[in-house]
PDB file of N, CA and C in Angstrom:
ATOM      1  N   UNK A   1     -13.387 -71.199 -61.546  1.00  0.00           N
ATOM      2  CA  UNK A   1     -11.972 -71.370 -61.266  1.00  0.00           C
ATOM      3  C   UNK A   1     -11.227 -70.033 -61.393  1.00  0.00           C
ATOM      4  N   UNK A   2     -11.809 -69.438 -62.618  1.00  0.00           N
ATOM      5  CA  UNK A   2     -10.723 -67.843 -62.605  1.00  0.00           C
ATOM      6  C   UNK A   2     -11.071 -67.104 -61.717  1.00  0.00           C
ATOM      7  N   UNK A   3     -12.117 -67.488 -61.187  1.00  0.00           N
ATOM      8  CA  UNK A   3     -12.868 -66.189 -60.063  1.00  0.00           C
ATOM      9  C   UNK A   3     -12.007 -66.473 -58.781  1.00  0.00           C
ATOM     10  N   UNK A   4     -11.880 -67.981 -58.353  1.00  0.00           N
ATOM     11  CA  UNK A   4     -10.964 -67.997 -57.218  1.00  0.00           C
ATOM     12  C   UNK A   4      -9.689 -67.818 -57.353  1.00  0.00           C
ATOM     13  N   UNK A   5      -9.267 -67.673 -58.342  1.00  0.00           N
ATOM     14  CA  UNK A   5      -7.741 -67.131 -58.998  1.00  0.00           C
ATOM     15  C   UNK A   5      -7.915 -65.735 -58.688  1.00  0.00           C
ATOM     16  N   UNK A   6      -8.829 -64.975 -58.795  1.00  0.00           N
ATOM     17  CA  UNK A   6      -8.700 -63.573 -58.826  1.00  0.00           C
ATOM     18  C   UNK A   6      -8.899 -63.407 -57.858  1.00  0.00           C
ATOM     19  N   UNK A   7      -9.894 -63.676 -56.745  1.00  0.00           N
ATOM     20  CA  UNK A   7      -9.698 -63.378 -55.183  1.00  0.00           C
ATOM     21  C   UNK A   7      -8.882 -63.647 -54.311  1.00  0.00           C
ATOM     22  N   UNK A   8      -7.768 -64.590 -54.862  1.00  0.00           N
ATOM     23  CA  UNK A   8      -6.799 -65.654 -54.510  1.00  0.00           C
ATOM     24  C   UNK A   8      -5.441 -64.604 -54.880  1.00  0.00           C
ATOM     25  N   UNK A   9      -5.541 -63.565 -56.015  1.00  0.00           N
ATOM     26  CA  UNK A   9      -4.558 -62.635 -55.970  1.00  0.00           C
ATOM     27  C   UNK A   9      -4.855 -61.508 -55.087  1.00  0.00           C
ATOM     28  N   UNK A  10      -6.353 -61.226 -55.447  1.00  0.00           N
ATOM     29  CA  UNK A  10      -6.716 -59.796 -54.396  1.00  0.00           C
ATOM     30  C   UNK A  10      -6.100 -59.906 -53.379  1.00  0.00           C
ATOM     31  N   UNK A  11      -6.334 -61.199 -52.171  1.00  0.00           N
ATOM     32  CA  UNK A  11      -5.964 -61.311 -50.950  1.00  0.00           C
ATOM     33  C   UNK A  11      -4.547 -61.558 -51.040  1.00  0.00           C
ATOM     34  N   UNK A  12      -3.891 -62.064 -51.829  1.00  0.00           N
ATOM     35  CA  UNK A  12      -2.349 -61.605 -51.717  1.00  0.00           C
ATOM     36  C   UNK A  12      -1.859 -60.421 -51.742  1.00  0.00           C
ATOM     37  N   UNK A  13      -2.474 -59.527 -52.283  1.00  0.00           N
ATOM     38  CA  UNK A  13      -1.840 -58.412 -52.723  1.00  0.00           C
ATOM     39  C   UNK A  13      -2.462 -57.613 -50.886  1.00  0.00           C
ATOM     40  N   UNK A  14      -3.602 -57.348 -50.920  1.00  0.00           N
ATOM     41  CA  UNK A  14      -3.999 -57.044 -49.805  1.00  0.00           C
ATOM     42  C   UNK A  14      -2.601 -57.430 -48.572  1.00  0.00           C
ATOM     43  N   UNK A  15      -2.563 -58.837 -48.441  1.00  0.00           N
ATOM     44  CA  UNK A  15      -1.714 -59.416 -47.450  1.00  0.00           C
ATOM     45  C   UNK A  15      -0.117 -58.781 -47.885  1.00  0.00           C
ATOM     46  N   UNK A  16       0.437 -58.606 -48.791  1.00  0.00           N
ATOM     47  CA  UNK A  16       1.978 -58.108 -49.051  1.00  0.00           C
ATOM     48  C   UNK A  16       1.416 -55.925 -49.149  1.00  0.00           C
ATOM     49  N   UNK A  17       0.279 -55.537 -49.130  1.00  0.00           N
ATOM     50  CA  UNK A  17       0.875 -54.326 -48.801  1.00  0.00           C
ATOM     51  C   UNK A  17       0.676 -54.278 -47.072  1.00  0.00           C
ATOM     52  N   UNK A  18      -0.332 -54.980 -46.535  1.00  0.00           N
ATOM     53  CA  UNK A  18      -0.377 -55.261 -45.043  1.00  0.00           C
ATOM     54  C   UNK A  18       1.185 -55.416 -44.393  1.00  0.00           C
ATOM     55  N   UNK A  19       2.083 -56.112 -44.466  1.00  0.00           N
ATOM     56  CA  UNK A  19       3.383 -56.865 -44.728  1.00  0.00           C
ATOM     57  C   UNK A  19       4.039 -55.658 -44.753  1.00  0.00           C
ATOM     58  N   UNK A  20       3.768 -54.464 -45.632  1.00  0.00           N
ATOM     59  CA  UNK A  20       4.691 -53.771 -46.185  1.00  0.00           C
ATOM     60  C   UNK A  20       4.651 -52.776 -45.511  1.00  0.00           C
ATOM     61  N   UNK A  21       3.644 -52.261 -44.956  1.00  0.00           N
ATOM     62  CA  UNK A  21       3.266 -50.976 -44.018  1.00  0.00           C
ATOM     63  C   UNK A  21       3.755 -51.563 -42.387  1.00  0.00           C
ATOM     64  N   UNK A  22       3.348 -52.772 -41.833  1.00  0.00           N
ATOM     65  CA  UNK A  22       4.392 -53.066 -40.946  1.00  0.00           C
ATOM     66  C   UNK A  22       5.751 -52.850 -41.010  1.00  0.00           C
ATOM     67  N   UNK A  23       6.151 -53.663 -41.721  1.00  0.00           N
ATOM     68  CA  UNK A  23       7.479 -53.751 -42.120  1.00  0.00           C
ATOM     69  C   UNK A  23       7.857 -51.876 -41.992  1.00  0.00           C
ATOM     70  N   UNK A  24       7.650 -50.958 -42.822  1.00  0.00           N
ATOM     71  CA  UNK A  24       7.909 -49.730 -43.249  1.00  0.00           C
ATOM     72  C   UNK A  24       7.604 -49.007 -41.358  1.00  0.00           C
ATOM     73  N   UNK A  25       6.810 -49.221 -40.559  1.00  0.00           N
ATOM     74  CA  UNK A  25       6.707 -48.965 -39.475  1.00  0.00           C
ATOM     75  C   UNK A  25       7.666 -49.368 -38.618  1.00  0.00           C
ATOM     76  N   UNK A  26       7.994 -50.582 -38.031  1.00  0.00           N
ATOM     77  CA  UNK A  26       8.984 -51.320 -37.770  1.00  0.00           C
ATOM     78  C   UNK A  26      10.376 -50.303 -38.094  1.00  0.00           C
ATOM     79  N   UNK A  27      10.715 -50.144 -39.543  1.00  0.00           N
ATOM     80  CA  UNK A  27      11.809 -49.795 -39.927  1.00  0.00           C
ATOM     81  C   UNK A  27      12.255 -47.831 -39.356  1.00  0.00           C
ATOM     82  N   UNK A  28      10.766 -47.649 -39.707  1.00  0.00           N
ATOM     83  CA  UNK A  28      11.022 -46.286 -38.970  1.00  0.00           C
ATOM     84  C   UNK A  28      11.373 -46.200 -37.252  1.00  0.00           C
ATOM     85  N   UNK A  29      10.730 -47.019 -36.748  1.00  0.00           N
ATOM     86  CA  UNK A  29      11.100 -47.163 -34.944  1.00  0.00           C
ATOM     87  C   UNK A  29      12.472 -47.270 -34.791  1.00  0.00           C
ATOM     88  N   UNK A  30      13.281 -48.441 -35.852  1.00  0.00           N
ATOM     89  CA  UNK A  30      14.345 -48.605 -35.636  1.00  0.00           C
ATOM     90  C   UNK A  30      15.312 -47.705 -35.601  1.00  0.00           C
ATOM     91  N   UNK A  31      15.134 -46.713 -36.641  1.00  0.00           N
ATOM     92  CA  UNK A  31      15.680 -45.506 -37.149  1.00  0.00           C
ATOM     93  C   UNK A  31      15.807 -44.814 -35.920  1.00  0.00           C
ATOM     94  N   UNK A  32      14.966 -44.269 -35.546  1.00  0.00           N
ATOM     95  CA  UNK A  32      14.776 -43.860 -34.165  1.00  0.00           C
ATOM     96  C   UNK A  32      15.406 -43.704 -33.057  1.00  0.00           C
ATOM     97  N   UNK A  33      15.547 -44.812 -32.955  1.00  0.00           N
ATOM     98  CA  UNK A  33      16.635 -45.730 -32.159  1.00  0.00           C
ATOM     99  C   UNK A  33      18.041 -45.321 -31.939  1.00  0.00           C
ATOM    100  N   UNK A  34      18.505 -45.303 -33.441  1.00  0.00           N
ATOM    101  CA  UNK A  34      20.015 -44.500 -33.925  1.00  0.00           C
ATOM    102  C   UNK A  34      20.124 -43.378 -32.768  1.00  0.00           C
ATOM    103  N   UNK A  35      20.975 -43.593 -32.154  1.00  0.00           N
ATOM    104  CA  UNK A  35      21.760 -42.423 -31.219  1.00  0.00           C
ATOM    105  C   UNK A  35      22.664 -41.683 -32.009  1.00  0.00           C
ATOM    106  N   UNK A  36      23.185 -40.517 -31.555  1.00  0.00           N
ATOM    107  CA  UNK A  36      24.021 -39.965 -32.268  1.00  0.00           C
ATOM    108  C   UNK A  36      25.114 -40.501 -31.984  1.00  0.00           C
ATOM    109  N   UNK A  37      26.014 -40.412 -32.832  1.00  0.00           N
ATOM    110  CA  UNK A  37      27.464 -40.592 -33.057  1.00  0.00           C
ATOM    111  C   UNK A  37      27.240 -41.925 -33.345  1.00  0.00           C
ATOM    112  N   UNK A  38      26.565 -42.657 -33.656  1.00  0.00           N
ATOM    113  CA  UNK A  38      26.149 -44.200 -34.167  1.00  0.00           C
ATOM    114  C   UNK A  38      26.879 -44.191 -35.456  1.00  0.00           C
ATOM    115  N   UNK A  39      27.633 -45.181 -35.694  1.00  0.00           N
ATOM    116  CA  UNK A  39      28.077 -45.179 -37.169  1.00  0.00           C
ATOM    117  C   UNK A  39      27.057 -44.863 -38.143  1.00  0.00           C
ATOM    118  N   UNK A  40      25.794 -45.569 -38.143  1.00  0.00           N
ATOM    119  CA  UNK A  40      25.022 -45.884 -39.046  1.00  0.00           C
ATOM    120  C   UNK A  40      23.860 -44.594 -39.048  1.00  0.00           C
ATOM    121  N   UNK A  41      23.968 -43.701 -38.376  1.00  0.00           N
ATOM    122  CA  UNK A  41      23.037 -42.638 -38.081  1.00  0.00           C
ATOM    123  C   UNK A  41      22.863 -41.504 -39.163  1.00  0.00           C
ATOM    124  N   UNK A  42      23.781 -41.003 -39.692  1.00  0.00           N
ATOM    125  CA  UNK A  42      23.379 -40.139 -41.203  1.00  0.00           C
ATOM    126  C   UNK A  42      23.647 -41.525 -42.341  1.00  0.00           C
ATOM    127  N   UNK A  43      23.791 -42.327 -41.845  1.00  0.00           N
ATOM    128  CA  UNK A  43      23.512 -43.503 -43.142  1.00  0.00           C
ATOM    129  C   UNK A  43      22.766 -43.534 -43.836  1.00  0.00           C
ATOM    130  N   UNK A  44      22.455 -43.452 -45.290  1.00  0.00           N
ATOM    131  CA  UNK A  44      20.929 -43.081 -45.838  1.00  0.00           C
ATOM    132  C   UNK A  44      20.708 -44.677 -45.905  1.00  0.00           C
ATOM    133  N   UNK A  45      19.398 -45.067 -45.635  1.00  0.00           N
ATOM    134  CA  UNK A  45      18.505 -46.015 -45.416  1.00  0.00           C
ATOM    135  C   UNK A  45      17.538 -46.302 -46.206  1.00  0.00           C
ATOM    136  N   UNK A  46      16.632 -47.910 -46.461  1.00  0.00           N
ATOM    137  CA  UNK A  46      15.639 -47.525 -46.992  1.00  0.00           C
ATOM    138  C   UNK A  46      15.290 -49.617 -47.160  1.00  0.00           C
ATOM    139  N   UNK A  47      13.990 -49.513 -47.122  1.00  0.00           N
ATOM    140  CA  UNK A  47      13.685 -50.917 -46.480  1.00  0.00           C
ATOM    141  C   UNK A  47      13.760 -51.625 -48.238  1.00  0.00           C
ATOM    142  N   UNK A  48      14.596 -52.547 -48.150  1.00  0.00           N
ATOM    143  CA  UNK A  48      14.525 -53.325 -49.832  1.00  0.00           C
ATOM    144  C   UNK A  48      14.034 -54.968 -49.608  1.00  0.00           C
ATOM    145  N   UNK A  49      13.579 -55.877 -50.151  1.00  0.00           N
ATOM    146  CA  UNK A  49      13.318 -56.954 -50.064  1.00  0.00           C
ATOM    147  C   UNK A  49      14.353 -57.740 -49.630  1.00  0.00           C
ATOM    148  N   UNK A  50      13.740 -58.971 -48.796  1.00  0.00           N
ATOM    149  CA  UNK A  50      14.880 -60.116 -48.693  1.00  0.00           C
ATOM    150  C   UNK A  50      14.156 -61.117 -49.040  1.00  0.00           C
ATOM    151  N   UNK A  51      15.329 -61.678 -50.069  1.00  0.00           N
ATOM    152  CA  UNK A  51      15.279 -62.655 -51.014  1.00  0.00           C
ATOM    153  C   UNK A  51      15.893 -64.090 -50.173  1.00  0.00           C
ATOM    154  N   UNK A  52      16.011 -64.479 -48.420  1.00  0.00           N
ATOM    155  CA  UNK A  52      16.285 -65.160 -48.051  1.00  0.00           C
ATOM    156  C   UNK A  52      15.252 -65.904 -48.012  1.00  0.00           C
ATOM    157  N   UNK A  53      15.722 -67.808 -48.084  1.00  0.00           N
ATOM    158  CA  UNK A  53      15.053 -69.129 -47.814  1.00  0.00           C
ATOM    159  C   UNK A  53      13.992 -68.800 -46.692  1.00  0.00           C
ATOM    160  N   UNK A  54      14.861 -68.620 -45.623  1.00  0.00           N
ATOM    161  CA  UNK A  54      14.238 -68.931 -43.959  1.00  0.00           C
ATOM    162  C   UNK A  54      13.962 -67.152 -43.557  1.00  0.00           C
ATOM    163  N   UNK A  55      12.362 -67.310 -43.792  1.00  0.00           N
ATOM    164  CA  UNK A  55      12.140 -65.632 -42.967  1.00  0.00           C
ATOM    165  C   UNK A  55      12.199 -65.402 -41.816  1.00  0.00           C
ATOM    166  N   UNK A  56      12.813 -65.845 -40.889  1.00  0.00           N
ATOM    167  CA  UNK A  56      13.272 -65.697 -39.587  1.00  0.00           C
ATOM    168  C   UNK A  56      14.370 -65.421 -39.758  1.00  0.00           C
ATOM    169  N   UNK A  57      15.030 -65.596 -40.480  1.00  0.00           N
ATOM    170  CA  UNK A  57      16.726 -64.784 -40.630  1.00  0.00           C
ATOM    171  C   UNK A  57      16.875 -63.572 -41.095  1.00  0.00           C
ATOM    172  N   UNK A  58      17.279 -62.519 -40.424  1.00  0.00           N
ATOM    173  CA  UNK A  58      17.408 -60.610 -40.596  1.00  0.00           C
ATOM    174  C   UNK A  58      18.649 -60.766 -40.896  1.00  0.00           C
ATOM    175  N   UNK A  59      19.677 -61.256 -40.080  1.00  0.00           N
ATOM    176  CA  UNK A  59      20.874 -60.643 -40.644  1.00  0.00           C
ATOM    177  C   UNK A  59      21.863 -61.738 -41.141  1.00  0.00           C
ATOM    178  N   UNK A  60      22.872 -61.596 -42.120  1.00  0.00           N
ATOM    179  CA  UNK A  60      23.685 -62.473 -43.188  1.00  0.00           C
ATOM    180  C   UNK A  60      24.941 -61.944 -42.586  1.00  0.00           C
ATOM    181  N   UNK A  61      25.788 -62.901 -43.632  1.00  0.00           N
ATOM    182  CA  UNK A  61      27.213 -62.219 -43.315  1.00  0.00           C
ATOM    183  C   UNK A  61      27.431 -61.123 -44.213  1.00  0.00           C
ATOM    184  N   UNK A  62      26.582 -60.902 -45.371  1.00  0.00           N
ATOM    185  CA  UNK A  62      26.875 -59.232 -45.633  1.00  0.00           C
ATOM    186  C   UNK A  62      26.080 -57.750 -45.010  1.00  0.00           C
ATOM    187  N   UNK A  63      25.687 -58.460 -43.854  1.00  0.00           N
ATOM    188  CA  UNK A  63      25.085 -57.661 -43.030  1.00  0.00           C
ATOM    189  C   UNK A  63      26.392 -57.661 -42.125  1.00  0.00           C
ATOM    190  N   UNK A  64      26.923 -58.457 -41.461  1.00  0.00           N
ATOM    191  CA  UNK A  64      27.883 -58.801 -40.484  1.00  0.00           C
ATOM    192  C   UNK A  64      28.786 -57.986 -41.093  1.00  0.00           C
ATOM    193  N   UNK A  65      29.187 -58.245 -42.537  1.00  0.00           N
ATOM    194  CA  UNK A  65      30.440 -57.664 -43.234  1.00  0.00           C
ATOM    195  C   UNK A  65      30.449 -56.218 -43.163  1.00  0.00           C
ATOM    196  N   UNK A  66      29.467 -55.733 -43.350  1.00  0.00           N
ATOM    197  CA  UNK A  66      28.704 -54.004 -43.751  1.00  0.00           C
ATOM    198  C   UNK A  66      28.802 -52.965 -42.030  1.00  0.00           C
ATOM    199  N   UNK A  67      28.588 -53.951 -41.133  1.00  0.00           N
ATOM    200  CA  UNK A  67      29.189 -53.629 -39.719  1.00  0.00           C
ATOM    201  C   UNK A  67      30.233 -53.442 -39.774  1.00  0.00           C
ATOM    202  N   UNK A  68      30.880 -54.310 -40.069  1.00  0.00           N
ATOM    203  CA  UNK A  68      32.602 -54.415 -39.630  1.00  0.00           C
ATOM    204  C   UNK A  68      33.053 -53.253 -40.750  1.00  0.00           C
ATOM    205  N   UNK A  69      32.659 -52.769 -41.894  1.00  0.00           N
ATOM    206  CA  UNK A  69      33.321 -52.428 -43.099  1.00  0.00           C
ATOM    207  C   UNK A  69      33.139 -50.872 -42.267  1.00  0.00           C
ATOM    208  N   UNK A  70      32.212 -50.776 -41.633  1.00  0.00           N
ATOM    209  CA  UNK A  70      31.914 -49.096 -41.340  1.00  0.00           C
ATOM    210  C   UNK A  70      32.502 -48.715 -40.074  1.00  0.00           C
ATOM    211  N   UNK A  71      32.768 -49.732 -39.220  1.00  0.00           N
ATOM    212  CA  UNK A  71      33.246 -49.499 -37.846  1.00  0.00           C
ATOM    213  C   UNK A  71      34.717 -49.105 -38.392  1.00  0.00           C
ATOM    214  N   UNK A  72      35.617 -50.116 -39.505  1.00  0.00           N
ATOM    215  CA  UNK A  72      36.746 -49.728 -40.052  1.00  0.00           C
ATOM    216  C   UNK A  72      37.051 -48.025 -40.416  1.00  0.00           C
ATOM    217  N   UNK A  73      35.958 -48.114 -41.452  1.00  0.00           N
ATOM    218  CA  UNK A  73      36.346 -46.870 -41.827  1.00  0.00           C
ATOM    219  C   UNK A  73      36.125 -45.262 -41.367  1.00  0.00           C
ATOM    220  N   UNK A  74      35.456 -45.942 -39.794  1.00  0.00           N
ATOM    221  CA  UNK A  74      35.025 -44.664 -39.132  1.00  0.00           C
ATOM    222  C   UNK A  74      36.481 -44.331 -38.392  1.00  0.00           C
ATOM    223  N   UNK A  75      37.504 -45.875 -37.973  1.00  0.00           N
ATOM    224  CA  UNK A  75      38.090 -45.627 -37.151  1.00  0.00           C
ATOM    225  C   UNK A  75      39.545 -45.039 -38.014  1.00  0.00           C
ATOM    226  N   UNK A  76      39.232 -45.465 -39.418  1.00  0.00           N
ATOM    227  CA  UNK A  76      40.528 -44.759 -40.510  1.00  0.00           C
ATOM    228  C   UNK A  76      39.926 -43.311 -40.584  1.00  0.00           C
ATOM    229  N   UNK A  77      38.615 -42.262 -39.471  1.00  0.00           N
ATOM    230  CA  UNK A  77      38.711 -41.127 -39.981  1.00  0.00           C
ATOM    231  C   UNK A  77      37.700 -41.238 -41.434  1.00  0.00           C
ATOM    232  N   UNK A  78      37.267 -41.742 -41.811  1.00  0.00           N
ATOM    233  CA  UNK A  78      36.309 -41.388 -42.815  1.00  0.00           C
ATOM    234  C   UNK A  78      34.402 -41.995 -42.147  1.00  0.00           C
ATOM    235  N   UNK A  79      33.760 -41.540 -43.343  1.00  0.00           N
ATOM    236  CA  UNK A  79      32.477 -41.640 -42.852  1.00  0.00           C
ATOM    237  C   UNK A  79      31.714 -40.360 -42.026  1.00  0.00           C
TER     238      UNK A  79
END
């Protein structure tokens, strides 16, 4: 029983750094992407966990909010 407990973590762990090097790939393309004069383009960045229910959902309303908060303050001249 502990033995399939322990191969039962190996392959998790295996499977979440698999997960993580996508993910970290993915995130760099996106970057990429950023055109200049993009609000979000000298934005410092950096991929953190999501702690959401449904993993098909990327963006929240403090994602929505974090848009709107920077488009504001680019157009008050800051940023």
């Amino acid at each position: 029983m502990k033995l399939l407990q322990a191969i039962r973590q190996f392959l998790n762990g295996v499977e979440n750094k698999i997960k993580k090097i996508a993910v970290q790939n993915k995130f760099k393309r996106y970057k990429s992407m950023i055109v200049d004069g993009h609000i979000f383009k000298n934005l410092p960045m950096k991929v953190i966990g999501d702690m959401s229910e449904n993993p098909h959902e990327f963006f929240s309303h403090y994602d929505a909010y974090s848009v709107w908060l920077m488009k504001k303050i680019k157009e008050n001249g800051g940023g």
